[in-house]
C-alpha atoms as a PDB file:
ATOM      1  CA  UNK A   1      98.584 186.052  21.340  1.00  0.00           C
ATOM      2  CA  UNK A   2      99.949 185.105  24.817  1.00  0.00           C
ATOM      3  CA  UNK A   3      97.031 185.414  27.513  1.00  0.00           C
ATOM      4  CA  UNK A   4      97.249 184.604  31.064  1.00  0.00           C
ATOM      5  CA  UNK A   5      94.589 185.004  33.425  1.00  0.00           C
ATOM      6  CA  UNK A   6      95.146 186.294  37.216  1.00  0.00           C
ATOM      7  CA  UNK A   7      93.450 183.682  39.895  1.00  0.00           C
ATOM      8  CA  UNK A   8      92.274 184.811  43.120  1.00  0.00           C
ATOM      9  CA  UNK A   9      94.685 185.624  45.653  1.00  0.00           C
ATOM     10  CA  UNK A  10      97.657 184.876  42.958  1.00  0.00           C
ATOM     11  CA  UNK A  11     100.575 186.754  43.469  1.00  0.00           C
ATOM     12  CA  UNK A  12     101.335 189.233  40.610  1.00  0.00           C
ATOM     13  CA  UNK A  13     105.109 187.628  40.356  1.00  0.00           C
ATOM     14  CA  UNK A  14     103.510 183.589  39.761  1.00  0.00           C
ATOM     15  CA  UNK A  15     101.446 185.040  37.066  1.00  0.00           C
ATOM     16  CA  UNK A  16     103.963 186.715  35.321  1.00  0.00           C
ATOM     17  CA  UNK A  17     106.693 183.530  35.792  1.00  0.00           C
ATOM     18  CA  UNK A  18     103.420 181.438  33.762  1.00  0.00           C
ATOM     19  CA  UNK A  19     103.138 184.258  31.061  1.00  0.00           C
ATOM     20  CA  UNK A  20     107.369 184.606  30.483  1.00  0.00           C
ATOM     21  CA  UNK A  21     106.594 180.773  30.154  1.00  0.00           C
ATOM     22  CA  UNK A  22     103.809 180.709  27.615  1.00  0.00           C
ATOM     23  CA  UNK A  23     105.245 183.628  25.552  1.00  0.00           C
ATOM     24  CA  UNK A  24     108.933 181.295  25.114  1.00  0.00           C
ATOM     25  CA  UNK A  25     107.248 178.435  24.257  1.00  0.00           C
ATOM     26  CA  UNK A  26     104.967 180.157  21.632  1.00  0.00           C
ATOM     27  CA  UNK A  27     108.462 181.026  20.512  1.00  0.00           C
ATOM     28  CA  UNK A  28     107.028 184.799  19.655  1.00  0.00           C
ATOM     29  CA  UNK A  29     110.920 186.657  20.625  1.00  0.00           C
ATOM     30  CA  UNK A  30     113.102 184.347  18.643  1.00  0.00           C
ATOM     31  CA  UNK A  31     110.249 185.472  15.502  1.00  0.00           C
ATOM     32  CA  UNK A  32     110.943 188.666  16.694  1.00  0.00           C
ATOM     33  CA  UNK A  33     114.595 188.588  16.284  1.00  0.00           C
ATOM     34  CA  UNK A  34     114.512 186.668  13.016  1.00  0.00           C
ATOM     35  CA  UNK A  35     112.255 189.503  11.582  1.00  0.00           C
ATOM     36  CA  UNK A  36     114.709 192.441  12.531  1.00  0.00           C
ATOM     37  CA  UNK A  37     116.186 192.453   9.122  1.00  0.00           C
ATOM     38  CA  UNK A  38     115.451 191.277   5.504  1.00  0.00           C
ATOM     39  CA  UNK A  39     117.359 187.864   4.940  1.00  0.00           C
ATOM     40  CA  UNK A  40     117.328 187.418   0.964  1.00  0.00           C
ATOM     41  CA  UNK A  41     115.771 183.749   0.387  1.00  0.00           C
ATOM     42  CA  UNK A  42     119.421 182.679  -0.895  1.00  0.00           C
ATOM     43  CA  UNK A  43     120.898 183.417   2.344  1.00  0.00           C
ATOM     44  CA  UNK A  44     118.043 182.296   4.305  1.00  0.00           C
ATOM     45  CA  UNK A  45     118.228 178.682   2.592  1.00  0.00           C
ATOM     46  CA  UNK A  46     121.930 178.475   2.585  1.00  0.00           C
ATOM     47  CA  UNK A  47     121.844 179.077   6.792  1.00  0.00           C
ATOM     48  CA  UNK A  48     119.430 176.363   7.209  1.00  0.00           C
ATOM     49  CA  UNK A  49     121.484 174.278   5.422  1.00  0.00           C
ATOM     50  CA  UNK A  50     124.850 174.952   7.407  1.00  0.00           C
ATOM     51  CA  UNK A  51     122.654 174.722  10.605  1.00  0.00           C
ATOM     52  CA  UNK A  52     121.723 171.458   9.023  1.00  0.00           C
ATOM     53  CA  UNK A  53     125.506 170.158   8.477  1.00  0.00           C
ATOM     54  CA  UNK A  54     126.713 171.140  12.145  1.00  0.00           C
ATOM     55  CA  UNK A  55     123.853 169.431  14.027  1.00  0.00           C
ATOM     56  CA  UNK A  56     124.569 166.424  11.872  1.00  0.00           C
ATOM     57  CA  UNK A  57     128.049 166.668  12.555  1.00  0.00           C
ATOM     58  CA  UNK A  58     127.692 167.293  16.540  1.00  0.00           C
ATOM     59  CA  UNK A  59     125.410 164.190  16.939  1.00  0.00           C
ATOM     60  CA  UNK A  60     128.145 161.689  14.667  1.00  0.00           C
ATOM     61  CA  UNK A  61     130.881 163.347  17.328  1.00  0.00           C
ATOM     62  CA  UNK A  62     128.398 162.506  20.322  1.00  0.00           C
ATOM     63  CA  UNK A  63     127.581 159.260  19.008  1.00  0.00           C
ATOM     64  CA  UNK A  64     131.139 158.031  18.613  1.00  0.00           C
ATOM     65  CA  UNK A  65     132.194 159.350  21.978  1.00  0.00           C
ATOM     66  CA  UNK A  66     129.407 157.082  23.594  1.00  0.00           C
ATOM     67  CA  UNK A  67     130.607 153.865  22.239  1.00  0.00           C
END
């Protein structure tokens, strides 16, 4: 769980900024998302791997623009 604690004499807006801050880093909305719907394990481990094949692929396209 995402806590932030208000200081004295914080504004209301700074604390807020540092809790939208803590709660994307913990990463909790994208788990949100992800959980909207039941992804059959098949599915689930065949997206991985086509996430897997285009990052592989867009860093061998970066890497041979750079040279």
């Amino acid at each position: 769980m995402v806590e932030v604690t208000l200081y004295d004499n914080e504004p209301l807006e700074r604390a807020l900024r540092r809790f939208k801050k803590k709660f994307e880093k913990a990463g909790i909305l994208n788990d949100v998302k992800k959980r909207t719907y039941y992804e059959k394990p098949s599915i689930e481990k065949r997206m991985r791997k086509a996430k897997a094949i285009k990052r592989l692929h867009r860093t061998n396209t970066q890497r041979t623009n750079t040279m």
